[in-house]
N, C-alpha and C. Protein backbone atom coordinates (compact mmCIF):
# COMPACT_ATOMS: atom_id res chain seq x y z
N UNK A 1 -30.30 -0.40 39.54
CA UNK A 1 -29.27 -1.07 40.32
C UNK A 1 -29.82 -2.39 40.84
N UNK A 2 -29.16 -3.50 40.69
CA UNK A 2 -29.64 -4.74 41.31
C UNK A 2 -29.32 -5.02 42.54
N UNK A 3 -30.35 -6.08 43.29
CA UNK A 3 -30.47 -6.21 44.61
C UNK A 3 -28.60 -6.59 45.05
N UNK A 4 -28.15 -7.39 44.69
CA UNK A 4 -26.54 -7.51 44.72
C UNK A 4 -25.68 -6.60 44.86
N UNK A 5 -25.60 -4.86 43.83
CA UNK A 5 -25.02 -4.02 43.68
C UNK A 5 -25.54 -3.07 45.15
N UNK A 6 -26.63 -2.95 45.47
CA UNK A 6 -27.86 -2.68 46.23
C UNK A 6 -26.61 -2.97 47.92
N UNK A 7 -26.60 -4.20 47.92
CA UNK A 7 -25.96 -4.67 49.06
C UNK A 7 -24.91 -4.58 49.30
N UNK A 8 -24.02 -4.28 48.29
CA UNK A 8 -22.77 -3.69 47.92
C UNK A 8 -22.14 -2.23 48.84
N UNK A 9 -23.49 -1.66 48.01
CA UNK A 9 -23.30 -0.06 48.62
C UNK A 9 -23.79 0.02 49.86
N UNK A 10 -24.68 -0.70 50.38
CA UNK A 10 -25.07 -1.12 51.88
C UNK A 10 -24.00 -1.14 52.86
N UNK A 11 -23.39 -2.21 52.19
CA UNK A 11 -22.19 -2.53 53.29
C UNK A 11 -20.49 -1.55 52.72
N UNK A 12 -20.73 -0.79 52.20
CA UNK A 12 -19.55 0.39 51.95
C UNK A 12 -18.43 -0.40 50.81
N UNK A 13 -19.08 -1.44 50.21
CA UNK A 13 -18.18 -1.98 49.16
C UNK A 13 -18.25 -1.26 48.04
N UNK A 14 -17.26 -0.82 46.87
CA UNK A 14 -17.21 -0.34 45.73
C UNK A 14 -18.15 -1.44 44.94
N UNK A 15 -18.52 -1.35 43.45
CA UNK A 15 -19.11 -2.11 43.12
C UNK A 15 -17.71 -2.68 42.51
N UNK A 16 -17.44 -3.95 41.94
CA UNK A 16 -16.36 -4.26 41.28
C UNK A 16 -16.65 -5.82 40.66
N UNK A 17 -16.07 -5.78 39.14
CA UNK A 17 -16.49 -6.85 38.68
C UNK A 17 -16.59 -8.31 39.83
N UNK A 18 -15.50 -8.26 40.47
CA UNK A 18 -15.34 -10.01 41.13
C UNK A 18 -16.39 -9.98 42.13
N UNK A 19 -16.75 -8.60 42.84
CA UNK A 19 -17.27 -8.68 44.13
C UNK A 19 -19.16 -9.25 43.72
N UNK A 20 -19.36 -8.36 42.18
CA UNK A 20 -20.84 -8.37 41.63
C UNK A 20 -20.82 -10.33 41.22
N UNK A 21 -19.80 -10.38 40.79
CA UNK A 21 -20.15 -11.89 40.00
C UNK A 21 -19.99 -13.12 41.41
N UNK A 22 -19.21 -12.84 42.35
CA UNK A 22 -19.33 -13.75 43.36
C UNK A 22 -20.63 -13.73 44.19
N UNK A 23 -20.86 -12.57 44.29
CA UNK A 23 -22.28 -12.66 44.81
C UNK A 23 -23.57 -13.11 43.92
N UNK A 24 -23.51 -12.98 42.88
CA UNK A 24 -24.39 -13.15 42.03
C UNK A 24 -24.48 -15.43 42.17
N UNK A 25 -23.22 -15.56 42.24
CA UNK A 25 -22.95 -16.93 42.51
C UNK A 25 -23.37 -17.52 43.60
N UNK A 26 -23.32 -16.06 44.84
CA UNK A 26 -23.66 -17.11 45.95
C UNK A 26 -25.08 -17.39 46.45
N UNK A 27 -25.94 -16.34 45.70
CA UNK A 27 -27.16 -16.03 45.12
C UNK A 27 -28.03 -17.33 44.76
N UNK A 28 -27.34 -18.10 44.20
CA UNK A 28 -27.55 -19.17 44.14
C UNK A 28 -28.16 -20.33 44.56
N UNK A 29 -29.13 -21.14 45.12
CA UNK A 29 -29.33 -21.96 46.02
C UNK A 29 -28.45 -22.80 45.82
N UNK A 30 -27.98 -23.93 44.78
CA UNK A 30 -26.96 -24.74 44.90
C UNK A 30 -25.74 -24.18 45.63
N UNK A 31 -25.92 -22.77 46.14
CA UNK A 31 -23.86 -22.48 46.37
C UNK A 31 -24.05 -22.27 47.58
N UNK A 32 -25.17 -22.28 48.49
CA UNK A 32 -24.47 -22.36 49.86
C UNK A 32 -24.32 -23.66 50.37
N UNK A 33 -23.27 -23.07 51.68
CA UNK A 33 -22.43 -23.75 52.11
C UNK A 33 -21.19 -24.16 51.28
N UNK A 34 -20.56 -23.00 50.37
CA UNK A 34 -19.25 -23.63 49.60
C UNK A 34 -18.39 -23.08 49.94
N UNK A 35 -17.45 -23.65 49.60
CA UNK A 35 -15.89 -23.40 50.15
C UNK A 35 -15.12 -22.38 49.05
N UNK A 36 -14.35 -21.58 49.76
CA UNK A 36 -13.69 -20.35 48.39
C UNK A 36 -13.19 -21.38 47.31
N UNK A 37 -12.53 -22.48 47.35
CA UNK A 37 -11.88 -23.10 45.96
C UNK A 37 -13.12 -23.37 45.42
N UNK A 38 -14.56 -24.13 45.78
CA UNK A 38 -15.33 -24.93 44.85
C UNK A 38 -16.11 -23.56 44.12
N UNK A 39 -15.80 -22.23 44.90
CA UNK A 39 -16.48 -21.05 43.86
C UNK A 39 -15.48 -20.71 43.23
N UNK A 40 -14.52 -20.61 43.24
CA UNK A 40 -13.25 -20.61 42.26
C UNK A 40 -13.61 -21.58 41.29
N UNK A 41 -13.91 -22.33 41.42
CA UNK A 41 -13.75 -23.48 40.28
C UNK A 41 -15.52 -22.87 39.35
N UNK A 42 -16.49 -22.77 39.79
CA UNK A 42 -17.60 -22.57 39.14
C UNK A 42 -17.26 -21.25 38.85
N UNK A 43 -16.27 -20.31 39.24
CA UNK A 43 -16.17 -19.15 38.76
C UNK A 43 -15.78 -19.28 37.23
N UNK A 44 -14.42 -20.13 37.33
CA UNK A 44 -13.88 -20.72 36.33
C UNK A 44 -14.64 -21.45 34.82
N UNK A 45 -16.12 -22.17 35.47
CA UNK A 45 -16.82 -22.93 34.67
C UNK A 45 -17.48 -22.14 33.66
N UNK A 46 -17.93 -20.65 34.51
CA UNK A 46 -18.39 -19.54 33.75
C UNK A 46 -17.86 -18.80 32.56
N UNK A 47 -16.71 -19.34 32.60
CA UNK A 47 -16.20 -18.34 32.32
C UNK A 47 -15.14 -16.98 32.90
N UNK A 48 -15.51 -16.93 33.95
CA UNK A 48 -14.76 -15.86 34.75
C UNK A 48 -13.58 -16.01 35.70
N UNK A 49 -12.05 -14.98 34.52
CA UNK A 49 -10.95 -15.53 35.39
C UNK A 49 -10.66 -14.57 36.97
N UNK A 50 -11.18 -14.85 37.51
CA UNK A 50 -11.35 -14.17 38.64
C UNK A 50 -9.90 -14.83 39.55
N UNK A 51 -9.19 -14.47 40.26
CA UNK A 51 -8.55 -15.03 40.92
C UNK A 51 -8.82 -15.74 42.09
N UNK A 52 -8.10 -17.39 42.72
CA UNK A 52 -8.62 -17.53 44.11
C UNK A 52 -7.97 -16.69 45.11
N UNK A 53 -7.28 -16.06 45.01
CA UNK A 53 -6.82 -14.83 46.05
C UNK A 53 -7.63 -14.13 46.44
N UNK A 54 -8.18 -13.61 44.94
CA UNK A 54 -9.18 -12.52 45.10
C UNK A 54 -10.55 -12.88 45.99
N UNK A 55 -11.07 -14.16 45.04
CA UNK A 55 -11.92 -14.96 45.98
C UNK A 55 -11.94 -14.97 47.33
N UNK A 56 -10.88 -15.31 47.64
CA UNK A 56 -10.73 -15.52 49.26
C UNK A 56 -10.92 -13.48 49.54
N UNK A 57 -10.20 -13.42 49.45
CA UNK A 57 -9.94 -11.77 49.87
C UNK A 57 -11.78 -11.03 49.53
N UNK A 58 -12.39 -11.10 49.01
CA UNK A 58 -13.84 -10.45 48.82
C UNK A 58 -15.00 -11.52 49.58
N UNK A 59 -14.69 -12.91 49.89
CA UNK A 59 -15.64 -13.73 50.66
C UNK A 59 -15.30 -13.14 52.13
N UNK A 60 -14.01 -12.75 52.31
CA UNK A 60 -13.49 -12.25 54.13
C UNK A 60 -14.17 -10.79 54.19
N UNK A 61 -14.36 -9.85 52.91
CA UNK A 61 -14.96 -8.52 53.10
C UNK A 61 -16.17 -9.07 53.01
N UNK A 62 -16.68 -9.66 52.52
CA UNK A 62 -18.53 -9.74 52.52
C UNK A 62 -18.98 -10.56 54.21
N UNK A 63 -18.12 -11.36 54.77
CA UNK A 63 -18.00 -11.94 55.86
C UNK A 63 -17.90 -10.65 56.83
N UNK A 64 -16.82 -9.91 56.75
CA UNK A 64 -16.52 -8.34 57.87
C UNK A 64 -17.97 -7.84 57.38
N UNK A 65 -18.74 -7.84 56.32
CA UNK A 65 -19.92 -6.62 55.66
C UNK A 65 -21.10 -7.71 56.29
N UNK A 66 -20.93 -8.70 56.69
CA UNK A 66 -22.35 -9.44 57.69
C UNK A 66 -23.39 -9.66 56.04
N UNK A 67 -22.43 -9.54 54.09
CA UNK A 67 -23.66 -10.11 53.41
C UNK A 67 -23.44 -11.51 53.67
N UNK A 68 -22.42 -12.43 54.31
CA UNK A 68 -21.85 -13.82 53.64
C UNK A 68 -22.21 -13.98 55.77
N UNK A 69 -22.07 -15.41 56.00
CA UNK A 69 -21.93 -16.09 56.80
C UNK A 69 -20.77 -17.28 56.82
N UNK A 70 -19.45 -16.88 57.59
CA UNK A 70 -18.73 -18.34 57.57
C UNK A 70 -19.15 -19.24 58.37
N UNK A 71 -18.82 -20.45 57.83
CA UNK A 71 -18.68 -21.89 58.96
C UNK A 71 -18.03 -22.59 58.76
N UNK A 72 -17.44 -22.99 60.03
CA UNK A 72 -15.97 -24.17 60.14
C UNK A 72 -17.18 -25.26 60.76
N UNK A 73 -17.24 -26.28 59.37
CA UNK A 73 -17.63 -27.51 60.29
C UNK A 73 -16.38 -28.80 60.13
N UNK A 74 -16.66 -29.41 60.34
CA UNK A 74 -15.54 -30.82 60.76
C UNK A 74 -14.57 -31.14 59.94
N UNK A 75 -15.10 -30.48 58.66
CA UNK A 75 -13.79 -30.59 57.25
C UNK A 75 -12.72 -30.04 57.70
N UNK A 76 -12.95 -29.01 58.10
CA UNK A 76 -11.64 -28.18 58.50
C UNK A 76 -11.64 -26.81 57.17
N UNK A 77 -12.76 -26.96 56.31
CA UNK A 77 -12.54 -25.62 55.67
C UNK A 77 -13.53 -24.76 55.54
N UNK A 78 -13.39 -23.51 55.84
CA UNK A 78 -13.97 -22.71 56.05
C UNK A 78 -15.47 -22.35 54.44
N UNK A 79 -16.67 -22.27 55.01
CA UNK A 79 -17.79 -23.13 53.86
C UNK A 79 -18.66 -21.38 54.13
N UNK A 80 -19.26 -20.98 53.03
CA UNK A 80 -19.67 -19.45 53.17
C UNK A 80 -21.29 -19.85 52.88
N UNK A 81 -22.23 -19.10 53.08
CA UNK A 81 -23.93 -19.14 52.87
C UNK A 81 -24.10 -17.29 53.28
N UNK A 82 -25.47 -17.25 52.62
CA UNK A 82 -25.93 -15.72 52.68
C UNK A 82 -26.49 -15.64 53.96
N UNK A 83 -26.29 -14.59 54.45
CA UNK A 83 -27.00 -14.46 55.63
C UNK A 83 -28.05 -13.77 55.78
N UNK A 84 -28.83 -13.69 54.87
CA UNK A 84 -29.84 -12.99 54.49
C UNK A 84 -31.20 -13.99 54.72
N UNK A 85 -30.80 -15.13 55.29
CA UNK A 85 -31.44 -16.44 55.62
C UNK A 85 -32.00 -16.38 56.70
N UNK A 86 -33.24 -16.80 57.47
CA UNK A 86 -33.85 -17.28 58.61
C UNK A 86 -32.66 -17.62 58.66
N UNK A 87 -33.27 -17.75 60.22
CA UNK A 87 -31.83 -18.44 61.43
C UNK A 87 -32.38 -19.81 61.15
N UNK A 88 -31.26 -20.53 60.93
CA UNK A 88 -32.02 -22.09 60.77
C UNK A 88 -30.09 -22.95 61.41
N UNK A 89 -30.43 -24.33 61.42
CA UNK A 89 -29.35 -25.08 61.79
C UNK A 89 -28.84 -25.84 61.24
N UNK A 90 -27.89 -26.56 61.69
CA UNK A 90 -27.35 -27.19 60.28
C UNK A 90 -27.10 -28.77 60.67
N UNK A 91 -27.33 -29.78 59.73
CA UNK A 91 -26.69 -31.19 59.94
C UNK A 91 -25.81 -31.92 58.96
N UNK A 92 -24.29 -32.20 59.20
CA UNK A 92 -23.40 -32.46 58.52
C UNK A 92 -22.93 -33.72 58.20
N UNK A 93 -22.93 -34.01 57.36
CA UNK A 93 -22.55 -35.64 57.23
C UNK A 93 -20.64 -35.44 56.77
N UNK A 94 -20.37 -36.16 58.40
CA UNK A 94 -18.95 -36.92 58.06
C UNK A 94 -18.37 -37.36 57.34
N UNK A 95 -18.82 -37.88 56.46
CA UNK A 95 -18.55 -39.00 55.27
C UNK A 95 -18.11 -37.98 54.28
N UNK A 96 -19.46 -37.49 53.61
CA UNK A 96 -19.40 -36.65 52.70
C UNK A 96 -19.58 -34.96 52.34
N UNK A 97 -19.39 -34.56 53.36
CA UNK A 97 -19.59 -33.09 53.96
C UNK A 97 -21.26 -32.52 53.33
N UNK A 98 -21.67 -33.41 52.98
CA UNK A 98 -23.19 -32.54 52.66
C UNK A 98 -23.83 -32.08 53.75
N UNK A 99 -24.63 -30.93 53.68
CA UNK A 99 -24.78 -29.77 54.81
C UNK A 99 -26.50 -29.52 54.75
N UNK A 100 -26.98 -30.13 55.68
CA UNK A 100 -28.67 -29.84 55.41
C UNK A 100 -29.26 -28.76 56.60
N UNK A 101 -30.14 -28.23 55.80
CA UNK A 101 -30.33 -26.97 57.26
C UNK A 101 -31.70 -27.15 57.42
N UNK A 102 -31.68 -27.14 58.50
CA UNK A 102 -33.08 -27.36 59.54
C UNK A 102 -33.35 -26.61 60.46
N UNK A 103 -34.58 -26.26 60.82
CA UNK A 103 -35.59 -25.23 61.67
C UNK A 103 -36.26 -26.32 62.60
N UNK A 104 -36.05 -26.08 63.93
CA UNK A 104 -36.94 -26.78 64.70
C UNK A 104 -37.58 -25.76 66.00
N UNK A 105 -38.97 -25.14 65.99
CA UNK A 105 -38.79 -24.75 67.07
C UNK A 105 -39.05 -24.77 68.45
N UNK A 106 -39.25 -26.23 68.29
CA UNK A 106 -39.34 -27.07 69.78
C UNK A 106 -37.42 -27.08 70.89
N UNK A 107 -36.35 -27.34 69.32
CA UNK A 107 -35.32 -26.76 69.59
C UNK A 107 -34.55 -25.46 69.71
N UNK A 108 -35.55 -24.68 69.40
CA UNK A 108 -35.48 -23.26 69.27
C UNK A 108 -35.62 -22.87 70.93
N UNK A 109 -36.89 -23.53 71.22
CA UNK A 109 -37.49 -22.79 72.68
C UNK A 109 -36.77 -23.64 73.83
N UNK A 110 -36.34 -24.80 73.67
CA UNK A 110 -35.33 -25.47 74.63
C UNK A 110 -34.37 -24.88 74.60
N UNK A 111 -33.38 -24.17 73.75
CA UNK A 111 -32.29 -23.44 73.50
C UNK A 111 -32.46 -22.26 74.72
N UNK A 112 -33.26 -20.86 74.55
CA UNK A 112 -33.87 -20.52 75.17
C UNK A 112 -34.14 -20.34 76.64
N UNK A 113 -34.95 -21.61 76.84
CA UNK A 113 -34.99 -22.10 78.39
C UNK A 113 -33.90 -22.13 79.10
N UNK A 114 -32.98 -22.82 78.09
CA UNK A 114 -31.62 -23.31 79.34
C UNK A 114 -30.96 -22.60 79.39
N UNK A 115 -31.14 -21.61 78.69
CA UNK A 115 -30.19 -19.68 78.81
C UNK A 115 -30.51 -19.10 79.97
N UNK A 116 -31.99 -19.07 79.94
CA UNK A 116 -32.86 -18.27 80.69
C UNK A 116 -32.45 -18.87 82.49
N UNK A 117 -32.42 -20.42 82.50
CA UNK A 117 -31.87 -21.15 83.64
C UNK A 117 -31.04 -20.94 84.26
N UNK A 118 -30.14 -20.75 83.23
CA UNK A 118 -28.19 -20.00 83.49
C UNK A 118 -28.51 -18.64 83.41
N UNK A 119 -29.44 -17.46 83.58
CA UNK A 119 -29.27 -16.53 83.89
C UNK A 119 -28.28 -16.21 82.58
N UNK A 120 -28.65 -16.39 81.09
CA UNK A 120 -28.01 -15.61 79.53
C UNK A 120 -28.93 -15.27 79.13
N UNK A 121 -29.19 -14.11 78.59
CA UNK A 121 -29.60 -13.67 77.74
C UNK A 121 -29.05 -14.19 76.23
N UNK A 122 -29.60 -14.84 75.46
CA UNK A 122 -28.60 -15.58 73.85
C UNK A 122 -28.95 -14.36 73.19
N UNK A 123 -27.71 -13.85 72.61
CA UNK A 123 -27.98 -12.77 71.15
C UNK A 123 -27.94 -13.73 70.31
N UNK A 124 -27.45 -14.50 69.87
CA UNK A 124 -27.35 -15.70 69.19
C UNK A 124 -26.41 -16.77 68.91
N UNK A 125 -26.91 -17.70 68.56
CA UNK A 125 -26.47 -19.15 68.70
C UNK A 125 -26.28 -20.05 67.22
N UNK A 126 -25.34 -20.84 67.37
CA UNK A 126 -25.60 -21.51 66.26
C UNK A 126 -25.17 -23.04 66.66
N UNK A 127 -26.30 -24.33 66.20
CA UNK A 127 -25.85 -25.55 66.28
C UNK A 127 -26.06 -26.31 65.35
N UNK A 128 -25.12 -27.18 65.25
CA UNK A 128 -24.17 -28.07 64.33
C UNK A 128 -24.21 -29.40 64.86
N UNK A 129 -24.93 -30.24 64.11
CA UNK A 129 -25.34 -31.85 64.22
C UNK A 129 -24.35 -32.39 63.25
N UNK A 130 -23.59 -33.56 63.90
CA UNK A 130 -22.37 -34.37 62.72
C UNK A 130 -22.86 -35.70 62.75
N UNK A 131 -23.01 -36.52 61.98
CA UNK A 131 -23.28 -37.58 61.79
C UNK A 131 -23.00 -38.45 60.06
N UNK A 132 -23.46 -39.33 59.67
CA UNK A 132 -23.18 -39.75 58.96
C UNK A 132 -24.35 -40.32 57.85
N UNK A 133 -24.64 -40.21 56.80
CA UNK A 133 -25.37 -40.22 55.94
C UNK A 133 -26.09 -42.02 56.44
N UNK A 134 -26.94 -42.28 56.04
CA UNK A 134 -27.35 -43.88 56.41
C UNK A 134 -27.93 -44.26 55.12
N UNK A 135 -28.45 -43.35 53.98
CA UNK A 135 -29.08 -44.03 53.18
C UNK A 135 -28.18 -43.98 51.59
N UNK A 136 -28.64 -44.02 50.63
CA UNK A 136 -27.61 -43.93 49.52
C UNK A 136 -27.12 -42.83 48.84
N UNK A 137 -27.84 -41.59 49.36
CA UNK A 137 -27.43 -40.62 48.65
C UNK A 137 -26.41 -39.67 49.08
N UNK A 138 -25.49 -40.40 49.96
CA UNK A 138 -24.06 -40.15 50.21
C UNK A 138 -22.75 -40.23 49.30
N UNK A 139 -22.01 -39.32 49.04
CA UNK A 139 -21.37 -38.91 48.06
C UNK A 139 -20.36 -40.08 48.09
N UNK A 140 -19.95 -40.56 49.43
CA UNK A 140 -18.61 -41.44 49.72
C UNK A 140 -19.56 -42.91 50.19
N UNK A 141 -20.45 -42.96 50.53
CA UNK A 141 -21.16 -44.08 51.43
C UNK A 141 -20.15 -45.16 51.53
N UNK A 142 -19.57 -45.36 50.18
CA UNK A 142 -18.68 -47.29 50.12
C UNK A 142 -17.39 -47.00 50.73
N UNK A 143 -16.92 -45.36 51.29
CA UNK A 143 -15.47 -45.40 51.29
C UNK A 143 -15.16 -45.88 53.08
């Protein structure tokens, strides 16, 4: 049984063709942070007519099953990654929605502190830097 099918039965999912091949996709390093249409579309590239219904409908069960992680950043559409990841953070470029994730833990232990100040305990946190690409390898830079 593969680590995918493995996680499947973990989280009380049947095994089922769309559920094995989307994960197998998101498996991927190029595919996190993607949006249900742009894995629809590489589903498509494969070969595999999988539906975007379906898509959507098995990224929201792997999301309820804690294998997928959503995030709403500034696009406005909802972008999926494994959560099988260090806790790390993310920085988004405006322009062109590219999504870079970063570990700092000088920002880690300031996080932390100012919980501890306010009397919180953090189960956890997540932060989101928006800004705008400055050098050329921005998808939109000229727009």
């Amino acid at each position: 049984m593969t680590d995918g099918n493995q996680a499947l039965k973990k989280a009380g999912l049947k095994i089922t063709l769309p559920r094995v091949k989307i994960l197998e996709l998101m498996q991927e390093p190029n595919n996190q942070h993607i949006s249900a249409e742009d894995l629809y579309k590489k589903l498509l590239e494969i070969g595999e007519e999988i539906g975007l219904a379906t898509v959507y409908r098995v990224l929201n069960q792997f999301d309820d099953a804690g294998i997928l992680n959503r995030h709403h950043f500034e696009s406005g559409k909802a972008v999926f990654e494994l959560s099988t990841q260090q806790h790390h953070d993310h920085l988004v470029c405006l322009t062109c929605d590219k999504v870079i994730e970063f570990s700092d833990d000088v920002i880690e232990r300031r996080q932390d502190e100012i919980a501890m100040r306010h009397n919180i305990k953090l189960t956890h946190h997540s932060l989101y830097l928006y800004g705008r690409c400055t050098n050329d390898t921005c998808d939109h830079a000229d727009e």
